[in-house]
PDB file of N, CA and C in Angstrom:
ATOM      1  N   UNK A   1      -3.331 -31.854  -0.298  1.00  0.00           N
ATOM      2  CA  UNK A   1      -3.482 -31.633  -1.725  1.00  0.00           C
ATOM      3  C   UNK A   1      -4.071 -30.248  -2.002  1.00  0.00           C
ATOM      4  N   UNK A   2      -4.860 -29.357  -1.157  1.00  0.00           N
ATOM      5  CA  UNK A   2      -5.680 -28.583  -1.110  1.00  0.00           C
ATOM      6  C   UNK A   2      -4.459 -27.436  -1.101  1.00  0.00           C
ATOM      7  N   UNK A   3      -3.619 -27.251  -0.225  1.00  0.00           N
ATOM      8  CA  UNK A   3      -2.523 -26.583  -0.520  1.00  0.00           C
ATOM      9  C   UNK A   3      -1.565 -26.571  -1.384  1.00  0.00           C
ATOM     10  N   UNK A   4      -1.459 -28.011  -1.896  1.00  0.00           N
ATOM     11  CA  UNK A   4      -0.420 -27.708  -3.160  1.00  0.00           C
ATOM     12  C   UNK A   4      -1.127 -26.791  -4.213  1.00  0.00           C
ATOM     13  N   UNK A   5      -2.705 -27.170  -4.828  1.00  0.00           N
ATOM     14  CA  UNK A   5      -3.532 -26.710  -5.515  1.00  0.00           C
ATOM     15  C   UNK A   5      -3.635 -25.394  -5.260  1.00  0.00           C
ATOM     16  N   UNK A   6      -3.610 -24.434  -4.279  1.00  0.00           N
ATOM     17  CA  UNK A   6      -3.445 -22.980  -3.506  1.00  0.00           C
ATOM     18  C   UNK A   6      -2.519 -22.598  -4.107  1.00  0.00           C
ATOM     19  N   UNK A   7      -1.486 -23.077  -3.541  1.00  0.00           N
ATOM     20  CA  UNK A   7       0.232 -22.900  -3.989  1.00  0.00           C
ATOM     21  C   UNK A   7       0.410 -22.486  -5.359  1.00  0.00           C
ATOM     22  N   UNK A   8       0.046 -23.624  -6.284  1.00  0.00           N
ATOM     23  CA  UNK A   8       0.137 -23.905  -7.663  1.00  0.00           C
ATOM     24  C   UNK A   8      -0.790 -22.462  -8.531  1.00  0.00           C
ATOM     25  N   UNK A   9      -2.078 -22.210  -7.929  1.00  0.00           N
ATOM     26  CA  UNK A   9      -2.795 -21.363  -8.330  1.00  0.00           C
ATOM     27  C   UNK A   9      -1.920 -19.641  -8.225  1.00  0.00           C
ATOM     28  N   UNK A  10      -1.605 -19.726  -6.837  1.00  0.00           N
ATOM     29  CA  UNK A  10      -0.814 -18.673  -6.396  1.00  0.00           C
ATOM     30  C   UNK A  10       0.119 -18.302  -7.139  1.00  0.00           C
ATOM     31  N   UNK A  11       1.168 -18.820  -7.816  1.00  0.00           N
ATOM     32  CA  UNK A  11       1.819 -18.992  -8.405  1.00  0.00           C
ATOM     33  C   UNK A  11       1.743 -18.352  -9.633  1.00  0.00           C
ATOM     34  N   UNK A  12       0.832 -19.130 -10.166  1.00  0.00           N
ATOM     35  CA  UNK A  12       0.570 -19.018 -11.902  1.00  0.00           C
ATOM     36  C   UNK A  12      -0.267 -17.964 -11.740  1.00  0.00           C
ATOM     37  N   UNK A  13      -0.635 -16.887 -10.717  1.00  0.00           N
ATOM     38  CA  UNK A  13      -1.546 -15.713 -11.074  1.00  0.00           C
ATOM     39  C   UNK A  13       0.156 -14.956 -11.173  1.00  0.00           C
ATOM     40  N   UNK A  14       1.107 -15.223 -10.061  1.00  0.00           N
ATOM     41  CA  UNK A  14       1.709 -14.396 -10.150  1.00  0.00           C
ATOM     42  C   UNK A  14       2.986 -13.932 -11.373  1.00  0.00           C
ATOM     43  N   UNK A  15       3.263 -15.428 -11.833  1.00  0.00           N
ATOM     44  CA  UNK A  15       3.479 -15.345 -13.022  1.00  0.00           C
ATOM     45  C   UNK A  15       3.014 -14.644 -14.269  1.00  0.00           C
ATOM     46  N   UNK A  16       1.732 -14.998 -13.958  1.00  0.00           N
ATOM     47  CA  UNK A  16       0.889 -14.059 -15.512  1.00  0.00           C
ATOM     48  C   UNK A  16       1.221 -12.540 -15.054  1.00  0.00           C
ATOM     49  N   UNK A  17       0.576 -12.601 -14.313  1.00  0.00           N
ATOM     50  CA  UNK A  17       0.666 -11.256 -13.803  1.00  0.00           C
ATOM     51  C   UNK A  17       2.206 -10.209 -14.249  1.00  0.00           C
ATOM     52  N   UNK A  18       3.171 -10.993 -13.494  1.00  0.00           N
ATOM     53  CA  UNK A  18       4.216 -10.735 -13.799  1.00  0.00           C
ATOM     54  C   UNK A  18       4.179 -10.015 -15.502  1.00  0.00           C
ATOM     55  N   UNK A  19       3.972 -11.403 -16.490  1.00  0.00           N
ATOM     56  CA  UNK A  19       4.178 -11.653 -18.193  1.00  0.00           C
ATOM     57  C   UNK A  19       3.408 -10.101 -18.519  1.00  0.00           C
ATOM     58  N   UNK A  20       2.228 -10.306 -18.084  1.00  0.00           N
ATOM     59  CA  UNK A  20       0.774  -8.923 -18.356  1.00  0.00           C
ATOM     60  C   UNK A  20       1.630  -7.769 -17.702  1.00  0.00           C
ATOM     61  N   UNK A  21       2.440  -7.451 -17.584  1.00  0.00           N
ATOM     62  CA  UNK A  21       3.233  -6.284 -16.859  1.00  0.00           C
ATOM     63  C   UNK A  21       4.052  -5.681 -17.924  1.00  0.00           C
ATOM     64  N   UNK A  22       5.167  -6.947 -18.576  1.00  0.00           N
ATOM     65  CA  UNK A  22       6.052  -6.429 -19.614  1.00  0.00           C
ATOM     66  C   UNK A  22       5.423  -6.395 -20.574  1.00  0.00           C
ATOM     67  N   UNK A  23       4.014  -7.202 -20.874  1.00  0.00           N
ATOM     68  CA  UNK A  23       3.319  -6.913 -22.447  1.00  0.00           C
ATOM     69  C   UNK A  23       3.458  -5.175 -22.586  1.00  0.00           C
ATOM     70  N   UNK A  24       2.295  -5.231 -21.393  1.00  0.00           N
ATOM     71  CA  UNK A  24       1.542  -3.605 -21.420  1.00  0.00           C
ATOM     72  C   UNK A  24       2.860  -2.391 -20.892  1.00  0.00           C
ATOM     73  N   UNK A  25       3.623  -3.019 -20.383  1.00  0.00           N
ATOM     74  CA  UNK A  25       4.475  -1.902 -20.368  1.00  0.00           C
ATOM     75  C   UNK A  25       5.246  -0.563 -21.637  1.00  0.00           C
ATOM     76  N   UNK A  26       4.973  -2.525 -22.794  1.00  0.00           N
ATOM     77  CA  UNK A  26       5.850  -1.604 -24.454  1.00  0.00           C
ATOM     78  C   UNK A  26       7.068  -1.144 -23.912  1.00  0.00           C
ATOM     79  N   UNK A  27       8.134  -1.565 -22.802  1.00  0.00           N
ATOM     80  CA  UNK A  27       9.113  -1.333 -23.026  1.00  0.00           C
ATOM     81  C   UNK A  27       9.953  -2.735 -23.440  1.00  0.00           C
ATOM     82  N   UNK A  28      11.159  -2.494 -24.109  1.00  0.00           N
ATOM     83  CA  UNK A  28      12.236  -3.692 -24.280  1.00  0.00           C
ATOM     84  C   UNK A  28      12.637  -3.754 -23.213  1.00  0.00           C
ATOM     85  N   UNK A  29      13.092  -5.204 -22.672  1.00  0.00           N
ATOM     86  CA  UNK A  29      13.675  -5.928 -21.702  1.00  0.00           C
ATOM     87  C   UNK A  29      15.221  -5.573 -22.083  1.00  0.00           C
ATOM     88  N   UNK A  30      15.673  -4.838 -21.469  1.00  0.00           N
ATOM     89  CA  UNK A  30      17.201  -4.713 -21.917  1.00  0.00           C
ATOM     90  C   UNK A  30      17.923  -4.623 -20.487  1.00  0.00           C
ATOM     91  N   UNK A  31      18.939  -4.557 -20.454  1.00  0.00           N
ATOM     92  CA  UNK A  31      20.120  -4.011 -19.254  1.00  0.00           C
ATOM     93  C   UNK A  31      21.119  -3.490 -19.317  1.00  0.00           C
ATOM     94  N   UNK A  32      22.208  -3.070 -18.911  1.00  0.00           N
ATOM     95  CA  UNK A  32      23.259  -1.448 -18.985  1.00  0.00           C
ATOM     96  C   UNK A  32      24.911  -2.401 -18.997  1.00  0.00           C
ATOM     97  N   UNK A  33      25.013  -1.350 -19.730  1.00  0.00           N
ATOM     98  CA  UNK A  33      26.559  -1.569 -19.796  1.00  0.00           C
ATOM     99  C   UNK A  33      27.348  -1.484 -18.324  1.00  0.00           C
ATOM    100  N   UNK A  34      26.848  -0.517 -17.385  1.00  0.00           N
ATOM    101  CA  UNK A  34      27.583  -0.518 -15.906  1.00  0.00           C
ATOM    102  C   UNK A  34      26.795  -1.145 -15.174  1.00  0.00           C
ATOM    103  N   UNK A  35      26.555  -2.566 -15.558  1.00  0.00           N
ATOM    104  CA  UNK A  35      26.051  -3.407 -14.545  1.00  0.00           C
ATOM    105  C   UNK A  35      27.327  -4.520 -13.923  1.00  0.00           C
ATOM    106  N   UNK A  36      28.307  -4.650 -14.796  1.00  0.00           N
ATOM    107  CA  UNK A  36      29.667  -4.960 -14.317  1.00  0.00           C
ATOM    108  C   UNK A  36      30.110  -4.312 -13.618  1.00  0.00           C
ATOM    109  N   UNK A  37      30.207  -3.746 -13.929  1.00  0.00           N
ATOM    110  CA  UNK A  37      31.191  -2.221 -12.772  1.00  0.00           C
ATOM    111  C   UNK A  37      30.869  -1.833 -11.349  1.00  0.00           C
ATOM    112  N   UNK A  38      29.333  -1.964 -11.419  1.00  0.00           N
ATOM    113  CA  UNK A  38      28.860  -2.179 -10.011  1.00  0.00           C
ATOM    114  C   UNK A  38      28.666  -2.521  -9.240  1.00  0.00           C
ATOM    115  N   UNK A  39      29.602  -3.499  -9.119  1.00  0.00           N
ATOM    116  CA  UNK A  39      29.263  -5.309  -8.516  1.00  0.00           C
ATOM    117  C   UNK A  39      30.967  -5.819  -8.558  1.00  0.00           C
ATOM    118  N   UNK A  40      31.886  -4.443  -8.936  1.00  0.00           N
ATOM    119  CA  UNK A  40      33.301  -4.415  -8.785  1.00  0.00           C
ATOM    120  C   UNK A  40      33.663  -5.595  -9.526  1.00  0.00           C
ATOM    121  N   UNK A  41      33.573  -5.779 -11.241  1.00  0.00           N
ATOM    122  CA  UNK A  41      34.056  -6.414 -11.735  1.00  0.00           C
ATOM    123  C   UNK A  41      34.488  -5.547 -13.021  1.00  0.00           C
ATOM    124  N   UNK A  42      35.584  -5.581 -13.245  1.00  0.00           N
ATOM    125  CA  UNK A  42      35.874  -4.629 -14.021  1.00  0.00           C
ATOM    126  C   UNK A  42      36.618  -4.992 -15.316  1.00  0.00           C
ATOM    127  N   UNK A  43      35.260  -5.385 -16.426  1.00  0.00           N
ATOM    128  CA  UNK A  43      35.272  -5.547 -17.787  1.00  0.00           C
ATOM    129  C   UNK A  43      34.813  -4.842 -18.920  1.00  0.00           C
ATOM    130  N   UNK A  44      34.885  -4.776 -19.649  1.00  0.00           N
ATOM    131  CA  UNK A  44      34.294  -4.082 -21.162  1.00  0.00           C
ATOM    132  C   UNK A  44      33.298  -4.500 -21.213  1.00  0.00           C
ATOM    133  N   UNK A  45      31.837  -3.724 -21.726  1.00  0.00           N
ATOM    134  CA  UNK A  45      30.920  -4.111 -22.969  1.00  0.00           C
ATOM    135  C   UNK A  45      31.249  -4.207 -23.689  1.00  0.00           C
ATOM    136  N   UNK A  46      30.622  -5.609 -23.816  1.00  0.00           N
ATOM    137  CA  UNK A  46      30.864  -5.794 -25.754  1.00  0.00           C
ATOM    138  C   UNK A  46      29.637  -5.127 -26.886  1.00  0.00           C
ATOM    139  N   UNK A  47      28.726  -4.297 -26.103  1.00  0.00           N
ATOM    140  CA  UNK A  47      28.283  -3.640 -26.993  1.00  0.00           C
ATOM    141  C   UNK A  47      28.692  -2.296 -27.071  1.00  0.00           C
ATOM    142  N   UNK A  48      29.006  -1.662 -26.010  1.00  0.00           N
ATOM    143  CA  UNK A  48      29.502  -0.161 -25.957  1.00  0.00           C
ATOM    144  C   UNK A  48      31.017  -0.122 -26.079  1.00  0.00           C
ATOM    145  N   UNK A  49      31.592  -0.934 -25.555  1.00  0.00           N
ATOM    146  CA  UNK A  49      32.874  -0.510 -25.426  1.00  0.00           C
ATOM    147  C   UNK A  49      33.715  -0.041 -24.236  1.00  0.00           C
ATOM    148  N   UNK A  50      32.829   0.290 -23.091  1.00  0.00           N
ATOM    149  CA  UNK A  50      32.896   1.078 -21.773  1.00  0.00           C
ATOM    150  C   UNK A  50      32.702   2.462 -22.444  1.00  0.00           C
ATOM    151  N   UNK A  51      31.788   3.086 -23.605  1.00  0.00           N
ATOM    152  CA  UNK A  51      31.154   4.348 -23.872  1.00  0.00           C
ATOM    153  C   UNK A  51      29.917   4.111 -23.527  1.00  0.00           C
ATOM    154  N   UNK A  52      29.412   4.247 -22.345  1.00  0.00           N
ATOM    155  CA  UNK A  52      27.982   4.606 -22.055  1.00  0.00           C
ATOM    156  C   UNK A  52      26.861   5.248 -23.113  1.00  0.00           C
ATOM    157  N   UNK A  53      27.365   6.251 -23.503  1.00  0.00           N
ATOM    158  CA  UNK A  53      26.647   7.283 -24.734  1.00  0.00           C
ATOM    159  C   UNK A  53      26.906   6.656 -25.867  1.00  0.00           C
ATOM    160  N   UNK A  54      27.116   5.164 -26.350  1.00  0.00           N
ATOM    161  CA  UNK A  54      27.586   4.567 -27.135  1.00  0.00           C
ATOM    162  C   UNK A  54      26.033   3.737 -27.235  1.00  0.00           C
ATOM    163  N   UNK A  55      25.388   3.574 -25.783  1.00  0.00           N
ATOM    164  CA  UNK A  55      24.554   2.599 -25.799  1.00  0.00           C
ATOM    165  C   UNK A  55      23.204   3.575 -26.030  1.00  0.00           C
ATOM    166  N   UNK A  56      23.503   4.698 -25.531  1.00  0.00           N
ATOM    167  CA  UNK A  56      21.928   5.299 -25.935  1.00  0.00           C
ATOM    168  C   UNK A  56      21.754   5.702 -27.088  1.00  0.00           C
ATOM    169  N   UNK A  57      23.174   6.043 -28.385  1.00  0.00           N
ATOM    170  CA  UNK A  57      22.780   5.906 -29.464  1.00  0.00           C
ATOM    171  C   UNK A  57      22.657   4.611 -30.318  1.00  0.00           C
ATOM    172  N   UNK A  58      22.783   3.247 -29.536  1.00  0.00           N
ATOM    173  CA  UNK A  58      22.307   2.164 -30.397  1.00  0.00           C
ATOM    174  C   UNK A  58      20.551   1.733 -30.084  1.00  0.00           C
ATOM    175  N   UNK A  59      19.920   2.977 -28.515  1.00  0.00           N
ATOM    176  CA  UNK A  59      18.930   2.195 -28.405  1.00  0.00           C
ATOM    177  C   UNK A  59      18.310   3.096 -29.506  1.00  0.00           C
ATOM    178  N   UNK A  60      19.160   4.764 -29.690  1.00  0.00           N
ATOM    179  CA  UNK A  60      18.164   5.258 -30.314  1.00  0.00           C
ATOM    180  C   UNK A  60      18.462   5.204 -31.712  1.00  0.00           C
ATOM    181  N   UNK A  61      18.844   4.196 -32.508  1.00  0.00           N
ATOM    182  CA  UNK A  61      19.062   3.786 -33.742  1.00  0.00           C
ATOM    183  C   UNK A  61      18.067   2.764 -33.602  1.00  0.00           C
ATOM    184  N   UNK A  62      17.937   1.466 -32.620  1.00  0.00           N
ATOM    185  CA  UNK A  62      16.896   0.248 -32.956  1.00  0.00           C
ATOM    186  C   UNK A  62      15.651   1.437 -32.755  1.00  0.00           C
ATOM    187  N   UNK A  63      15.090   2.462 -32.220  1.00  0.00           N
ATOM    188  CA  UNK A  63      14.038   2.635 -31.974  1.00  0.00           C
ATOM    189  C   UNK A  63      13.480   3.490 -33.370  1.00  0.00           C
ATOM    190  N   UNK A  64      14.412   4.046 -33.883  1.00  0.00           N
ATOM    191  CA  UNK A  64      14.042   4.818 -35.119  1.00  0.00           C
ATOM    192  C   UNK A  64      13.684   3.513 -36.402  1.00  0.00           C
ATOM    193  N   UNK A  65      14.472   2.590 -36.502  1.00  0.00           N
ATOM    194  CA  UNK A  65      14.349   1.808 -37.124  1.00  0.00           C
ATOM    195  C   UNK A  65      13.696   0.628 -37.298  1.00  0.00           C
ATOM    196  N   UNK A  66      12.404   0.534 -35.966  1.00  0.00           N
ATOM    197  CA  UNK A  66      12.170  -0.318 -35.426  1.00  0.00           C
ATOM    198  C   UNK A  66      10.252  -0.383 -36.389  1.00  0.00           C
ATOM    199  N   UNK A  67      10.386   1.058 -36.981  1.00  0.00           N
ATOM    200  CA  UNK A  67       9.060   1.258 -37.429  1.00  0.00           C
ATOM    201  C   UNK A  67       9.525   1.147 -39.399  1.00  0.00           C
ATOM    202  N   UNK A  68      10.494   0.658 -39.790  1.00  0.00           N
ATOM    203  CA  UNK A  68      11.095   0.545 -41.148  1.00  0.00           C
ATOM    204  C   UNK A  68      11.200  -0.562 -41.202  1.00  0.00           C
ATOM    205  N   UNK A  69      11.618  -1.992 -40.709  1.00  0.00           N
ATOM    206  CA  UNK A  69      12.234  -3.196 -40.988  1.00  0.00           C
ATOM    207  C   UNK A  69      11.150  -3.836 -40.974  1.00  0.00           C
ATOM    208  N   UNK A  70      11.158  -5.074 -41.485  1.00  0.00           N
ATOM    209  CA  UNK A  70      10.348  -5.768 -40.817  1.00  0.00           C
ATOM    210  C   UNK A  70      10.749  -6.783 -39.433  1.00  0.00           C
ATOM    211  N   UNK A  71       9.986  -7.631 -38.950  1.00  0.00           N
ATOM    212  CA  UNK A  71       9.200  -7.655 -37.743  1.00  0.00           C
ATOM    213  C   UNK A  71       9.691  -9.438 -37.980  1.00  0.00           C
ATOM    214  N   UNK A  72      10.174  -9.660 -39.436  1.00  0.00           N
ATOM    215  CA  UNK A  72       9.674 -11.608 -39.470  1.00  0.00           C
ATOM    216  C   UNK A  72      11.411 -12.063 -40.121  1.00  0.00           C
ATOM    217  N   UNK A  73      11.621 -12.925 -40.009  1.00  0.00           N
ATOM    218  CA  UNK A  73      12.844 -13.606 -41.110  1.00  0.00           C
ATOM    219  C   UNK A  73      12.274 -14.333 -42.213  1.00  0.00           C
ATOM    220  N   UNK A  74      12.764 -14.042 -43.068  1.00  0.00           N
ATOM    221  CA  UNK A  74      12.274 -14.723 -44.232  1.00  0.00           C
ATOM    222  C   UNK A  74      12.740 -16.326 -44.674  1.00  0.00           C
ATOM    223  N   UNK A  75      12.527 -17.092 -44.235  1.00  0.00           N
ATOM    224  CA  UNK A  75      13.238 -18.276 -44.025  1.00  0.00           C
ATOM    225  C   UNK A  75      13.286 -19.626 -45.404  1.00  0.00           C
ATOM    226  N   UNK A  76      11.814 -19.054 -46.035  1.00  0.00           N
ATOM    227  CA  UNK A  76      12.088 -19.645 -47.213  1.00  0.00           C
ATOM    228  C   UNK A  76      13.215 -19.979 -48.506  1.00  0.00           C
ATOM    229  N   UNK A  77      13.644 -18.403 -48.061  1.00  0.00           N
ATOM    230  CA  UNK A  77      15.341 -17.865 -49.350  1.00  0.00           C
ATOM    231  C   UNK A  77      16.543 -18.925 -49.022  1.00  0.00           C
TER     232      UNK A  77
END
């Protein structure tokens, strides 16, 4: 039992730990349009299009805009 309890502890530091990484990092969790392509599967983004420079002007549209919108949905309307 003494080891599952180890185990279990072990675990959940490394988890947090993990979580306390992407807080403080302040970056978005995102991933790339040539992550297909590299792994020899050869499909479209459906956000770019297969334009790479397609995706760094949508990150740099959410990032300009990210300090204008708000933050909540209004769910009452």
């Amino acid at each position: 039992m003494t080891v599952f309890l180890l185990t279990f502890f072990v675990l959940l530091l490394i988890v947090a730990g993990m979580a306390l990484g992407v807080i403080f990092s302040n970056k978005p969790i995102k991933g790339s349009c040539g992550g297909l392509g590299a792994v020899g599967i050869d499909s479209e983004c459906e956000i770019c299009g297969g334009n790479p420079n397609k995706c760094e002007e949508e990150q740099g549209k959410q990032q300009s805009d990210s300090g204008t919108k708000d933050q909540f949905y209004d769910a009452s309307r």
